[in-house]
C-alpha atoms as a PDB file:
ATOM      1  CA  UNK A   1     -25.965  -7.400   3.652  1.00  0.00           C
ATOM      2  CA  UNK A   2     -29.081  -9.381   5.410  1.00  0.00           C
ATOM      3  CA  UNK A   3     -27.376 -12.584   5.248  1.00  0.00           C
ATOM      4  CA  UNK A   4     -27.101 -15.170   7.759  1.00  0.00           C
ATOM      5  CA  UNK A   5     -24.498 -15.320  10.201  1.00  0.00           C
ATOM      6  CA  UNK A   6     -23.129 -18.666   9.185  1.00  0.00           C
ATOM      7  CA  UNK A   7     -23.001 -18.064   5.318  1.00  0.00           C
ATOM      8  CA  UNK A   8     -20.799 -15.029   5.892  1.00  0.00           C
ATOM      9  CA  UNK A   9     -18.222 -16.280   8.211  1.00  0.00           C
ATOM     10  CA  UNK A  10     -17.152 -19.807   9.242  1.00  0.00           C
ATOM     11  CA  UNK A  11     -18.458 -19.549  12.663  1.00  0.00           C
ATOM     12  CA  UNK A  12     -20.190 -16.958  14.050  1.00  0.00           C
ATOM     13  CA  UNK A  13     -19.733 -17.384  17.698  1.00  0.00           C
ATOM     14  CA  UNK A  14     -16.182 -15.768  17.516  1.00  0.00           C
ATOM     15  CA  UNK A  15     -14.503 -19.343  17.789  1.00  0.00           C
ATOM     16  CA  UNK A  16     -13.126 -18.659  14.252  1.00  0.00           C
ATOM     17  CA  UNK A  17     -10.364 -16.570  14.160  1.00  0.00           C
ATOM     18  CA  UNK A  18     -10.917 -13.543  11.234  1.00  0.00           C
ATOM     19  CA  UNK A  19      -8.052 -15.125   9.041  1.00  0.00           C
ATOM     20  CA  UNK A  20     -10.366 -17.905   8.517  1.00  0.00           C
ATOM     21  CA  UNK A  21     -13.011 -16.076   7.563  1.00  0.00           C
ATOM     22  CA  UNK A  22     -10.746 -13.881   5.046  1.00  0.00           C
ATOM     23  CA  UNK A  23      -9.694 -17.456   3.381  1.00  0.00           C
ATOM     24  CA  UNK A  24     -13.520 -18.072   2.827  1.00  0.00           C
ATOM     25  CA  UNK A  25     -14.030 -14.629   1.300  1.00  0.00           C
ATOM     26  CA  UNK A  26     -10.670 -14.956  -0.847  1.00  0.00           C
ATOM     27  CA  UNK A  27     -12.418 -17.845  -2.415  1.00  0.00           C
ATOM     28  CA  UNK A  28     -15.514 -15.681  -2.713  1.00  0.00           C
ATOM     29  CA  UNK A  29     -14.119 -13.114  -4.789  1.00  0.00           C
ATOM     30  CA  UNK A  30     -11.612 -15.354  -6.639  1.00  0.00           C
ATOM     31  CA  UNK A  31     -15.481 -16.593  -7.665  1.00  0.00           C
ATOM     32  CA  UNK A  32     -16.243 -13.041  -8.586  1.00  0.00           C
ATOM     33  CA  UNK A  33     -13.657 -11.792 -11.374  1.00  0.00           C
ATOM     34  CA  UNK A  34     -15.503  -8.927 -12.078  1.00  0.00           C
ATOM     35  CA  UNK A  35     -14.939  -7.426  -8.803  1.00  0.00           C
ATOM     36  CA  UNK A  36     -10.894  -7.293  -9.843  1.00  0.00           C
ATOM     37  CA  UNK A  37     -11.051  -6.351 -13.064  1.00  0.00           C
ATOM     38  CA  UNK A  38     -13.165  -3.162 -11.613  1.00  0.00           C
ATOM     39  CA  UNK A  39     -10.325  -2.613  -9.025  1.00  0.00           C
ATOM     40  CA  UNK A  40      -7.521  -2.937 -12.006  1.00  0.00           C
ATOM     41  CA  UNK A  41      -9.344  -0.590 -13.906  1.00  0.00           C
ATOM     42  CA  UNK A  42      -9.835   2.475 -11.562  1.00  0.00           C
ATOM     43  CA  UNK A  43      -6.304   1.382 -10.152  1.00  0.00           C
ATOM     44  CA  UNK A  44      -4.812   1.712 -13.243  1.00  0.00           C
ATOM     45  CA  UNK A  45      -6.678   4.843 -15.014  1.00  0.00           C
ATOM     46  CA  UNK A  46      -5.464   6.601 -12.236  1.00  0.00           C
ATOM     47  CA  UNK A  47      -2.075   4.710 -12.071  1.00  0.00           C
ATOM     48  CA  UNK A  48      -1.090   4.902 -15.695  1.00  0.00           C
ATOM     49  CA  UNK A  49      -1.799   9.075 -16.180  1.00  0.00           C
ATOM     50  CA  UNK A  50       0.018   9.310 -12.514  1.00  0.00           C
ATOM     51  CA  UNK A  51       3.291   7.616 -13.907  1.00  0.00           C
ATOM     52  CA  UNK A  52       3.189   9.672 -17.201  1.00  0.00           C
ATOM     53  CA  UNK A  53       3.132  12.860 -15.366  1.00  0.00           C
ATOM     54  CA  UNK A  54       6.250  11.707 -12.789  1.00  0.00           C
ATOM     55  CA  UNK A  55       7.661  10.563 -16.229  1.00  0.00           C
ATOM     56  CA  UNK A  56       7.664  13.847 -17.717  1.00  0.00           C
ATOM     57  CA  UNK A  57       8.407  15.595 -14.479  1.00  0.00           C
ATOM     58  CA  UNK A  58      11.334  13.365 -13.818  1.00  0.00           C
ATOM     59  CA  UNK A  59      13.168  13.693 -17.500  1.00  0.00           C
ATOM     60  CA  UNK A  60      12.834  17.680 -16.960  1.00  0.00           C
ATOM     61  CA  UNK A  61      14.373  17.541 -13.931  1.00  0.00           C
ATOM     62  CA  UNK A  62      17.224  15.199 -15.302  1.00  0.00           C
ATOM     63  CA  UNK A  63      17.610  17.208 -18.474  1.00  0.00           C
ATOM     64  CA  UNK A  64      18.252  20.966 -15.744  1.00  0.00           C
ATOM     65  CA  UNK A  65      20.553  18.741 -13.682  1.00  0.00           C
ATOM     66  CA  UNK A  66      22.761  17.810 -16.106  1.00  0.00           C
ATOM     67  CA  UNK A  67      23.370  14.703 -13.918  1.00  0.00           C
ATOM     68  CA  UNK A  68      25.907  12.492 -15.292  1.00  0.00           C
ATOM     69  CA  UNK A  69      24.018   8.854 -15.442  1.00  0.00           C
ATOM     70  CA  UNK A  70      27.344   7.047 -16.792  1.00  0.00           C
ATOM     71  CA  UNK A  71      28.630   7.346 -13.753  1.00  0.00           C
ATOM     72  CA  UNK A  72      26.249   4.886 -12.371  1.00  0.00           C
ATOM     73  CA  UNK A  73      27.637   2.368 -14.215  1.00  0.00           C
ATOM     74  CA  UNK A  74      30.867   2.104 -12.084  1.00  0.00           C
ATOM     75  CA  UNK A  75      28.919   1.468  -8.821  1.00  0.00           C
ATOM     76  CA  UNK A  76      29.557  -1.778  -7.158  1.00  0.00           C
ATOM     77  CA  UNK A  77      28.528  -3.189  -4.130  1.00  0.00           C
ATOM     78  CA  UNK A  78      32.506  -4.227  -3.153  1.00  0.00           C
ATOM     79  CA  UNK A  79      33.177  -0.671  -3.064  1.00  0.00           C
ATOM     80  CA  UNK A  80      30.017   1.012  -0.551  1.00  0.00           C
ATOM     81  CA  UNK A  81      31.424   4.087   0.208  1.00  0.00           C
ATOM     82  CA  UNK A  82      32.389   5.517  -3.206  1.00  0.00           C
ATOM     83  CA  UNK A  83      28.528   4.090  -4.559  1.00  0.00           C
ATOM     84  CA  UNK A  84      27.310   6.339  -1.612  1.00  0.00           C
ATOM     85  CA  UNK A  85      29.548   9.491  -2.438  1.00  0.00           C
ATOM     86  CA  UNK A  86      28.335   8.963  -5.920  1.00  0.00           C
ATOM     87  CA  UNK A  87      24.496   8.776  -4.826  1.00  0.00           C
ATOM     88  CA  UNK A  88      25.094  12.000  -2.625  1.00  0.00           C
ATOM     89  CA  UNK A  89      26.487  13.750  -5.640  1.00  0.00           C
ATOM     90  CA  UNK A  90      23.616  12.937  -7.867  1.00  0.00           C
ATOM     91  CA  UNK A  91      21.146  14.193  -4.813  1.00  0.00           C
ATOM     92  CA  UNK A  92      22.592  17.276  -4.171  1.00  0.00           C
ATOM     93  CA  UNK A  93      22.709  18.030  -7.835  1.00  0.00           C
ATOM     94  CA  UNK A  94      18.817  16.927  -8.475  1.00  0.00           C
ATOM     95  CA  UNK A  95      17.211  18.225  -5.371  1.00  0.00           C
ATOM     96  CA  UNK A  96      17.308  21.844  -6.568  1.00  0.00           C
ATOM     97  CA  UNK A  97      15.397  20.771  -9.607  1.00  0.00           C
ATOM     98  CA  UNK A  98      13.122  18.599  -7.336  1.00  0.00           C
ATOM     99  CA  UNK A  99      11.872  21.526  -4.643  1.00  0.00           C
ATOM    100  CA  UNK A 100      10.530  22.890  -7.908  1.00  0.00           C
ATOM    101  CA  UNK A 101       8.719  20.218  -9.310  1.00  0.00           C
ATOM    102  CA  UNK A 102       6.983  19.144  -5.603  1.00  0.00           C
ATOM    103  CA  UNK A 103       3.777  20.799  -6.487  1.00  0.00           C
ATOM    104  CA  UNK A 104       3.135  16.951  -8.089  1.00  0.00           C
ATOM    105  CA  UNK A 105       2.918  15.753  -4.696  1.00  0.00           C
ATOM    106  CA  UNK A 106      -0.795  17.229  -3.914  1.00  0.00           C
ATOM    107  CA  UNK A 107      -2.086  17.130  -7.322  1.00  0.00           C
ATOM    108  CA  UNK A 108      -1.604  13.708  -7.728  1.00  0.00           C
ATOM    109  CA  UNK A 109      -2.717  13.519  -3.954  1.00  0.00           C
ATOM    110  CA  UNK A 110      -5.962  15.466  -4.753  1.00  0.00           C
ATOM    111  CA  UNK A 111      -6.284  13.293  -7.819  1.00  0.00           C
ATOM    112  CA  UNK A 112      -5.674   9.731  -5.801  1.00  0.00           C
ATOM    113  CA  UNK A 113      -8.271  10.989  -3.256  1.00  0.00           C
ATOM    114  CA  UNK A 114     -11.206  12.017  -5.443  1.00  0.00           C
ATOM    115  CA  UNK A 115     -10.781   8.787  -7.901  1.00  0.00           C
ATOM    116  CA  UNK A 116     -10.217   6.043  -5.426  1.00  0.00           C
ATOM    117  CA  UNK A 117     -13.310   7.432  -3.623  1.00  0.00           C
ATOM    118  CA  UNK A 118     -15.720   7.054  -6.531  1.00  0.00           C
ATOM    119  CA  UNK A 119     -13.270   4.036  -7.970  1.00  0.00           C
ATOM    120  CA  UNK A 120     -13.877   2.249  -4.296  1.00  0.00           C
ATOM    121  CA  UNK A 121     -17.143   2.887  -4.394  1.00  0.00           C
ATOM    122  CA  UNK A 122     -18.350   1.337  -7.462  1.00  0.00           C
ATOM    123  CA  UNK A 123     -16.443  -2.023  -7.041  1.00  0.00           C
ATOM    124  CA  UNK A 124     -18.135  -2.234  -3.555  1.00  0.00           C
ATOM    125  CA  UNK A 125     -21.770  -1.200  -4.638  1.00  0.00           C
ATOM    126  CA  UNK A 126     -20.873  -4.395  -7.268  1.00  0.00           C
ATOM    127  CA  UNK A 127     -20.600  -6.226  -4.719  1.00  0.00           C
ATOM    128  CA  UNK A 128     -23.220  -4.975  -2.312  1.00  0.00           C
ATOM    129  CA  UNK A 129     -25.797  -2.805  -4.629  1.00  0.00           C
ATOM    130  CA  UNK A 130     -27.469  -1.376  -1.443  1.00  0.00           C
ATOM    131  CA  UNK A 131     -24.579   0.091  -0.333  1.00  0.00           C
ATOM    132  CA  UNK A 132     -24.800   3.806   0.206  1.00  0.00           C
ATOM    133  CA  UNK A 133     -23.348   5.953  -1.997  1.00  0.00           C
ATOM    134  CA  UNK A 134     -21.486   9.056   0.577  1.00  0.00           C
ATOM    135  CA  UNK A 135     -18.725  10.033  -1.937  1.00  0.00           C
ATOM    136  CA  UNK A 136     -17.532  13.376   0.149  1.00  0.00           C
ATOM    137  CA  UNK A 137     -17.702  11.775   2.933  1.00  0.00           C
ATOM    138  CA  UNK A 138     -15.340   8.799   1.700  1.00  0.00           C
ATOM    139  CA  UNK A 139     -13.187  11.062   0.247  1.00  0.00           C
ATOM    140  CA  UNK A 140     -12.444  13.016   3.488  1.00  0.00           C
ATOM    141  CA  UNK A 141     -11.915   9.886   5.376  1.00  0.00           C
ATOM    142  CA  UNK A 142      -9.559   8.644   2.358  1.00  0.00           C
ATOM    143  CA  UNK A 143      -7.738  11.576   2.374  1.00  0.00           C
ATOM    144  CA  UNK A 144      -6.911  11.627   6.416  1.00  0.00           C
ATOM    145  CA  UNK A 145      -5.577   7.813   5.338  1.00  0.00           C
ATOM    146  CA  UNK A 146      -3.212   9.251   2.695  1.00  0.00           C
ATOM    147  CA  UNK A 147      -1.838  11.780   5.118  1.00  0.00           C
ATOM    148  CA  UNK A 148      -1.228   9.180   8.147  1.00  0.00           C
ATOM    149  CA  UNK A 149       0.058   7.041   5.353  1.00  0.00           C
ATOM    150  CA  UNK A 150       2.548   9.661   4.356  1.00  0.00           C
ATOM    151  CA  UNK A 151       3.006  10.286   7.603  1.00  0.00           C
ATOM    152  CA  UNK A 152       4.044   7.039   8.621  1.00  0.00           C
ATOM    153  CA  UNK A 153       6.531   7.115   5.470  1.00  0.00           C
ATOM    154  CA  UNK A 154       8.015  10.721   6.935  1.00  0.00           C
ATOM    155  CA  UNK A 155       8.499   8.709  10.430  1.00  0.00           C
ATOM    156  CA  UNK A 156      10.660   5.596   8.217  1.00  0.00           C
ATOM    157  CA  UNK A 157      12.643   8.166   6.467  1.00  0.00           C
ATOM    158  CA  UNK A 158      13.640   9.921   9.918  1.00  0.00           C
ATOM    159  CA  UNK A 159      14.251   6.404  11.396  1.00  0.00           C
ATOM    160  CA  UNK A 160      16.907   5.809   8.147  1.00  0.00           C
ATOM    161  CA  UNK A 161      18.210   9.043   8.875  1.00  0.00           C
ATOM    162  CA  UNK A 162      19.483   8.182  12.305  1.00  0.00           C
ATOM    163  CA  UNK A 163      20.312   4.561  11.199  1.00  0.00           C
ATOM    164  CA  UNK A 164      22.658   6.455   8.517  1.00  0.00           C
ATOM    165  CA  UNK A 165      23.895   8.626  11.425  1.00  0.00           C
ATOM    166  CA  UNK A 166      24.360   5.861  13.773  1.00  0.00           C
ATOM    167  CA  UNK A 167      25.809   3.339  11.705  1.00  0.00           C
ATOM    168  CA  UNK A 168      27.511   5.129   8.921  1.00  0.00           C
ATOM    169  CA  UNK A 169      28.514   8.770   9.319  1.00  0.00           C
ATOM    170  CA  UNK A 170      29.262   8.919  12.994  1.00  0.00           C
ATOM    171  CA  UNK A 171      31.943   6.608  12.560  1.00  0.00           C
ATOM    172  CA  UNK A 172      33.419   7.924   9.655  1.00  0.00           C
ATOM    173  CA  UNK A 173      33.567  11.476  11.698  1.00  0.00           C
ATOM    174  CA  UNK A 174      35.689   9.377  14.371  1.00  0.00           C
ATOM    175  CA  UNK A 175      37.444   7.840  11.684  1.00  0.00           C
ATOM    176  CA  UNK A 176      36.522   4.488  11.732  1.00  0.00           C
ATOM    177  CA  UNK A 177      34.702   1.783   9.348  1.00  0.00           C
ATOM    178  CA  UNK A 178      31.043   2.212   9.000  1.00  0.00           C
ATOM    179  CA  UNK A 179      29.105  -0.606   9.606  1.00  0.00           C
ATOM    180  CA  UNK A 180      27.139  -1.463   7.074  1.00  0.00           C
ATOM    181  CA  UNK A 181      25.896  -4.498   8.262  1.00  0.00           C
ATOM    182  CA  UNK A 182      24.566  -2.897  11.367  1.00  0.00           C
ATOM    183  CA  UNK A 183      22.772  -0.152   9.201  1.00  0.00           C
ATOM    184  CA  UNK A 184      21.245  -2.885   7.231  1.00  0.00           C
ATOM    185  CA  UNK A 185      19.977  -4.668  10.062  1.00  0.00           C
ATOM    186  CA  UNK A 186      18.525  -1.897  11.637  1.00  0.00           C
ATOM    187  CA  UNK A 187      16.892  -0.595   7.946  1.00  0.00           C
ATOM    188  CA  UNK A 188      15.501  -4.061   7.944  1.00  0.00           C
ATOM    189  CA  UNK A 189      14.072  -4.354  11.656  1.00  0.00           C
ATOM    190  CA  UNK A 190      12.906  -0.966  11.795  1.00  0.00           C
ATOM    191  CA  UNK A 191      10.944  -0.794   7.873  1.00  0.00           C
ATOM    192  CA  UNK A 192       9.367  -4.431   9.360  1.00  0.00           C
ATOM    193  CA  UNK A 193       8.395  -2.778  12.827  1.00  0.00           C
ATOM    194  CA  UNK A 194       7.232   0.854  11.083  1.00  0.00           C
ATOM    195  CA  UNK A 195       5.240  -0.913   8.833  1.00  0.00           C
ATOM    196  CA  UNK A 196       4.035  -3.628  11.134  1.00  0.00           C
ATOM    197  CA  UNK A 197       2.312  -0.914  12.976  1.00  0.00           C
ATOM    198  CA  UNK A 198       0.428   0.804  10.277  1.00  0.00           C
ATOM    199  CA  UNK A 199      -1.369  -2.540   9.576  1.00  0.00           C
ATOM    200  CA  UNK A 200      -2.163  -2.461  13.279  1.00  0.00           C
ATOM    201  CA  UNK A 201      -3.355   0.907  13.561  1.00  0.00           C
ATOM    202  CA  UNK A 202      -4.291   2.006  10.388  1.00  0.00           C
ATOM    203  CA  UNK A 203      -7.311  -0.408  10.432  1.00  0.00           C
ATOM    204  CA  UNK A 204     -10.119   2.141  11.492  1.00  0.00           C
ATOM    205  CA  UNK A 205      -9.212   4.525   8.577  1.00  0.00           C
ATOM    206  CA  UNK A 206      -9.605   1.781   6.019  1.00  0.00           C
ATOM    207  CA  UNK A 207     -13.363   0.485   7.963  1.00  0.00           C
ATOM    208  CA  UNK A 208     -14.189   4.062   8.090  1.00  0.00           C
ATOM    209  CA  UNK A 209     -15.493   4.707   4.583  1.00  0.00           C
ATOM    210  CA  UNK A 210     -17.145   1.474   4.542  1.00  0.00           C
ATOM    211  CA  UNK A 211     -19.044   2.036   7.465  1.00  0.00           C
ATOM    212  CA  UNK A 212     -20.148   5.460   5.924  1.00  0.00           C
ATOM    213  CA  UNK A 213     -21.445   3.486   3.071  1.00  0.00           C
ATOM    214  CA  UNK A 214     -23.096   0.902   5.120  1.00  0.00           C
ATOM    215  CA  UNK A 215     -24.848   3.270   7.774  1.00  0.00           C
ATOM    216  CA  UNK A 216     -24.777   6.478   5.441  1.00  0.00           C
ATOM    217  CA  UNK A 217     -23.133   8.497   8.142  1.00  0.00           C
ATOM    218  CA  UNK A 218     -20.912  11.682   8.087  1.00  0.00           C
ATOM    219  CA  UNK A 219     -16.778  12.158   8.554  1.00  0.00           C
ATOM    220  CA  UNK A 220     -17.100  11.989  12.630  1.00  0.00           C
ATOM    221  CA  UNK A 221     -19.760   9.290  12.840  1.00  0.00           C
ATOM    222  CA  UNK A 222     -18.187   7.142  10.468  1.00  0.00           C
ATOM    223  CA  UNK A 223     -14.654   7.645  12.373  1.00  0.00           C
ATOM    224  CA  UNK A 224     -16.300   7.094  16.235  1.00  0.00           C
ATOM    225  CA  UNK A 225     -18.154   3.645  14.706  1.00  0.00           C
ATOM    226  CA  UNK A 226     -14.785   2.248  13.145  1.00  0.00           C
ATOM    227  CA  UNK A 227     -13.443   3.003  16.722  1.00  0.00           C
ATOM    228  CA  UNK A 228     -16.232   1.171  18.372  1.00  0.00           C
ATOM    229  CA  UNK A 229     -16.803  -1.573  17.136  1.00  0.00           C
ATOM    230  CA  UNK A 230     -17.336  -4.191  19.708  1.00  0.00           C
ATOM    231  CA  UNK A 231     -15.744  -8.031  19.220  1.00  0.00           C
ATOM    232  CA  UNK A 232     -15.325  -7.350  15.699  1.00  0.00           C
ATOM    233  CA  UNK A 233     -12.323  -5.370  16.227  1.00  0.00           C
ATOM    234  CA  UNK A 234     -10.049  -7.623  16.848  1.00  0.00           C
ATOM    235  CA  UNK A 235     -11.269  -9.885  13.571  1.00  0.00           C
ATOM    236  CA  UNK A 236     -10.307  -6.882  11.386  1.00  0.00           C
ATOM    237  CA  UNK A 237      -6.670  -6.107  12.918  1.00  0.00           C
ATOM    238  CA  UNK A 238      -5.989  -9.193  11.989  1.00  0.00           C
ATOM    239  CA  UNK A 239      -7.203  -8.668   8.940  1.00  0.00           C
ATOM    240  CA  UNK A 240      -5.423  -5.901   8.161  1.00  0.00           C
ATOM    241  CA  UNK A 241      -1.844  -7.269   9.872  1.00  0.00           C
ATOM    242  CA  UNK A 242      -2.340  -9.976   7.464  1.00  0.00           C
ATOM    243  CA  UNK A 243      -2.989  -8.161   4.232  1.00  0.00           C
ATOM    244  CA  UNK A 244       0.525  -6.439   5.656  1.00  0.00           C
ATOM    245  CA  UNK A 245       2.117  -9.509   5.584  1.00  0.00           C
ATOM    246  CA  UNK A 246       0.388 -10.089   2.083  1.00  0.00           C
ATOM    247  CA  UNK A 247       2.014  -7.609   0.887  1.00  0.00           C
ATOM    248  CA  UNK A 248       5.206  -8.127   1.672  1.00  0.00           C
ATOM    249  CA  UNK A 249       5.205 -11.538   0.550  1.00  0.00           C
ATOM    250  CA  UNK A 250       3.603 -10.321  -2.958  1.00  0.00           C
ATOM    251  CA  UNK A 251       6.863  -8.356  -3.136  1.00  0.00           C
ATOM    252  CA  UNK A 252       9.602 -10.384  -2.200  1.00  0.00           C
ATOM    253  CA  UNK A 253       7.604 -13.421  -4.793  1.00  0.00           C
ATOM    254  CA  UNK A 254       8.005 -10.286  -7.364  1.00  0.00           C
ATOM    255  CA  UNK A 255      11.562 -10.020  -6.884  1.00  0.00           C
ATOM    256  CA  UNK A 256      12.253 -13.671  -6.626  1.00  0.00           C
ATOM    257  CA  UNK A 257      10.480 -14.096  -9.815  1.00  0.00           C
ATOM    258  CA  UNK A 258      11.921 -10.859 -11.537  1.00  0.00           C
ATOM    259  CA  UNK A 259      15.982 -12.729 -10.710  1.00  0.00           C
ATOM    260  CA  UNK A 260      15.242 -16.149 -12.414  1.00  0.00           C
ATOM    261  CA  UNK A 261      16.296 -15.471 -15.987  1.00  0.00           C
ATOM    262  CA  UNK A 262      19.646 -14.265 -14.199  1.00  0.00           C
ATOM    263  CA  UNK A 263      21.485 -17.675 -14.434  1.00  0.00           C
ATOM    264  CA  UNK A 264      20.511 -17.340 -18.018  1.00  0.00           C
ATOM    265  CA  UNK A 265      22.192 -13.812 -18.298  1.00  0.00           C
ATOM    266  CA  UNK A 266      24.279 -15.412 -21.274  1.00  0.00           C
ATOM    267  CA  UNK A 267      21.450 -15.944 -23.798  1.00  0.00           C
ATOM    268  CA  UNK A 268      18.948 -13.694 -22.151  1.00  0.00           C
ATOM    269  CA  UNK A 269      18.656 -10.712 -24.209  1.00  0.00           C
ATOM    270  CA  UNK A 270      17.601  -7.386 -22.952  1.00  0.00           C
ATOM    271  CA  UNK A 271      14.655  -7.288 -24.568  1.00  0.00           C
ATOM    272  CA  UNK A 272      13.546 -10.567 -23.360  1.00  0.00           C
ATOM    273  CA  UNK A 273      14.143  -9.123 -19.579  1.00  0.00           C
ATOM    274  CA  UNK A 274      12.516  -5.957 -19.948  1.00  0.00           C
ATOM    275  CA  UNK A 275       9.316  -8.398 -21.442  1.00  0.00           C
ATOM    276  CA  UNK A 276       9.750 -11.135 -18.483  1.00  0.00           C
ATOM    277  CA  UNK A 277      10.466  -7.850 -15.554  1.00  0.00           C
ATOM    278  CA  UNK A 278       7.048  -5.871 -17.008  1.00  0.00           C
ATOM    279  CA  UNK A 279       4.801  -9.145 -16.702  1.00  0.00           C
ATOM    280  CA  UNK A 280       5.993 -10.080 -13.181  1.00  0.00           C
ATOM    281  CA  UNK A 281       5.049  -6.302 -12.609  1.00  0.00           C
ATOM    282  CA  UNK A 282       1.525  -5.893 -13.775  1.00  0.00           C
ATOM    283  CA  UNK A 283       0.552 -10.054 -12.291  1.00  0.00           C
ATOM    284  CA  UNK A 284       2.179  -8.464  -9.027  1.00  0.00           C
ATOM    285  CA  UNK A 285      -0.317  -5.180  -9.035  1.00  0.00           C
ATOM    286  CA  UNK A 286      -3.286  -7.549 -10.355  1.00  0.00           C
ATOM    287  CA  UNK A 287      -2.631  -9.776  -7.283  1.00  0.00           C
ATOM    288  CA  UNK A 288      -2.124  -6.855  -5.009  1.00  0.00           C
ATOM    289  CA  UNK A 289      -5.338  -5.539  -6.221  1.00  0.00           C
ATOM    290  CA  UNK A 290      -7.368  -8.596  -5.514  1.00  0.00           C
ATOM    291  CA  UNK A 291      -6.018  -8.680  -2.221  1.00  0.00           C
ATOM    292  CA  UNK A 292      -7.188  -4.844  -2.045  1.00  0.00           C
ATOM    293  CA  UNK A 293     -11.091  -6.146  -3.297  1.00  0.00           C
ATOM    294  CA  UNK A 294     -11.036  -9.053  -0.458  1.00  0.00           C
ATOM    295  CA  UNK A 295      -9.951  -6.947   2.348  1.00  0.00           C
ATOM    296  CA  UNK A 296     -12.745  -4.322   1.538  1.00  0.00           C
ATOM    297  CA  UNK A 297     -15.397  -7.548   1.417  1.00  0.00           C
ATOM    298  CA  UNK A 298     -14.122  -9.489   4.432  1.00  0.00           C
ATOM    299  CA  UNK A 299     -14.316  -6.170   6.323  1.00  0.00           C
ATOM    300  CA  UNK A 300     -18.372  -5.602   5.100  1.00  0.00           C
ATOM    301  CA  UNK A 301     -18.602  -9.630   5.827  1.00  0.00           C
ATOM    302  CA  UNK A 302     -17.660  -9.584   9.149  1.00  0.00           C
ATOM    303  CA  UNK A 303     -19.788  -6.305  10.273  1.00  0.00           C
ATOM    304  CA  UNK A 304     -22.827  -7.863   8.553  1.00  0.00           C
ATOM    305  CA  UNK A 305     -21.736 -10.993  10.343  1.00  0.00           C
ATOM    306  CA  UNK A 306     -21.913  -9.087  14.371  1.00  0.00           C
ATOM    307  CA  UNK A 307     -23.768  -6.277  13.757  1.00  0.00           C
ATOM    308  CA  UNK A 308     -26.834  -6.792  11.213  1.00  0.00           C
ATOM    309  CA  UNK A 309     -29.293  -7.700  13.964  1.00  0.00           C
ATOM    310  CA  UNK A 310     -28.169  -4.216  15.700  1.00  0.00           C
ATOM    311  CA  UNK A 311     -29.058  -2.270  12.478  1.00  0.00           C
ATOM    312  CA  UNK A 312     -32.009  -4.087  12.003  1.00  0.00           C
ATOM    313  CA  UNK A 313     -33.326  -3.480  15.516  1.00  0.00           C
ATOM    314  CA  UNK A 314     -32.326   0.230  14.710  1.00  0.00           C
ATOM    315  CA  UNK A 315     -34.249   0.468  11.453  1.00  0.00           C
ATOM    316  CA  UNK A 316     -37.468  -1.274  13.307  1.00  0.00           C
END
């Protein structure tokens, strides 16, 4: 990390917004292929196992159930409310099975914890061998992540809740015609806003374990440096609202890409689709993971861009 100022960001006097900065280190790591192809593999040796398991979970659960899939196949969009009754139906008869099969939540939470801590750490000592090392102390700090994370999720499924209620069945208990659209709207503005926010606040937890490695400190000191951080703050919330918009983007290119061979339905065979939908899936979680790799670097970039003359005064 002893680099110069000026060969880490584009200007170091603060005149450059962080975004520019994050362009220059995109480039960086689009220079460094290695650093991906690390991030794909821990991603996906966890990833691949993880799926397998909820694979093998889920057909149990459908096989108790007895859930009648063909009736899936007369769900339409013209017709809302009988799609809806029909999704209820299939819920109430799955979530039995379900409650029983929620002890995958913390194994695979346990599991995502332990291996992204080591799998983190390795493609960042690539990139910066004297990095330290800290592995319980990362994986305390990633675990409080995954719990805000899934508690932000808990706070969008309450806020869909009440959209339902508002929107949907408080009408139909008065006897009138849901609105849909309004529900939609609301699903959209509110997932945007929910979301929105965990890119804004979240950013400490995701400096946290870097700093750790940086500085070697513990749990608390690594969680009161991420919080004090001087000028550099601001650099990586922006950062971090525009992976968040990143993301989204990756997503809705995804689905764009997934719908082209539909005005081709005709002469488009199934097999063809299922080979065109799983390549636009893994090139979406390869890009998603690069993005991933150059967050993680633009965040050490910019801290050894403000605060290496601190640590070096420190270490004299």
């Amino acid at each position: 990390m002893e680099r110069r100022q000026e060969e880490i960001v584009s200007a170091a006097d603060g005149s450059v917004r962080g975004t520019q900065s994050f362009v220059r280190t995109l480039s960086e790591c689009w220079s460094r292929p290695s650093l991906t192809a690390l991030e794909v593999l821990w991603r996906w040796a966890y990833g691949v196992p993880a799926l397998a398991l909820l694979w093998y979970v889920g057909r149990n659960i459908l096989a108790r159930s007895q859930v009648d899939l063909t009736s899936f196949d007369a769900m339409t969009v013209t017709r809302p409310l009988d799609a809806a009754e029909t999704l209820t139906s299939t819920m109430s008869a799955l979530l039995p099975g379900i409650m029983h099969a929620l002890w995958v939540v913390p194994v695979l939470l346990l599991a995502w914890v332990g291996w992204a801590s080591v799998g983190r750490a390795v493609v960042l000592r690539r990139a910066y061998p004297d990095l330290h090392w800290r592995l319980g102390t990362t994986m305390v700090l990633q675990f409080l992540r995954a719990i805000s994370l899934a508690g932000t999720f808990a706070l969008w499924f309450v806020y869909l809740r009440w959209a339902a209620a508002m929107r949907v069945a408080g009408p139909l208990e008065r006897g009138l015609e849901p609105d849909l659209v309004g529900y939609f709207a609301l699903v959209i503005v509110g997932t945007l806003t929910v979301f929105s926010l965990w890119s804004v606040l979240s950013w400490f937890l995701s400096i946290a374990p870097l700093l750790a490695m940086l500085r070697d400190l513990g749990v608390a000191q690594s969680l009161a440096a991420a919080l004090h951080l001087g000028e550099v703050r601001g650099k990586l919330i922006e950062i971090n609202l525009v992976m968040g918009i990143v993301k989204i983007a990756l997503l809705v290119l995804a689905m764009v890409f997934s719908a082209t061979p539909m005005p081709f339905e005709s002469v488009a065979t199934p097999a063809f689709l299922r080979i065109w939908w799983t390549i636009i899936g893994l090139l979406y979680f390869v890009a998603s993971d690069f993005f991933h790799v150059a967050r993680a670097v633009a965040y050490l970039k910019l801290w050894g861009a403000y605060h290496s003359d601190e640590d070096n005064s420190q270490e004299a």
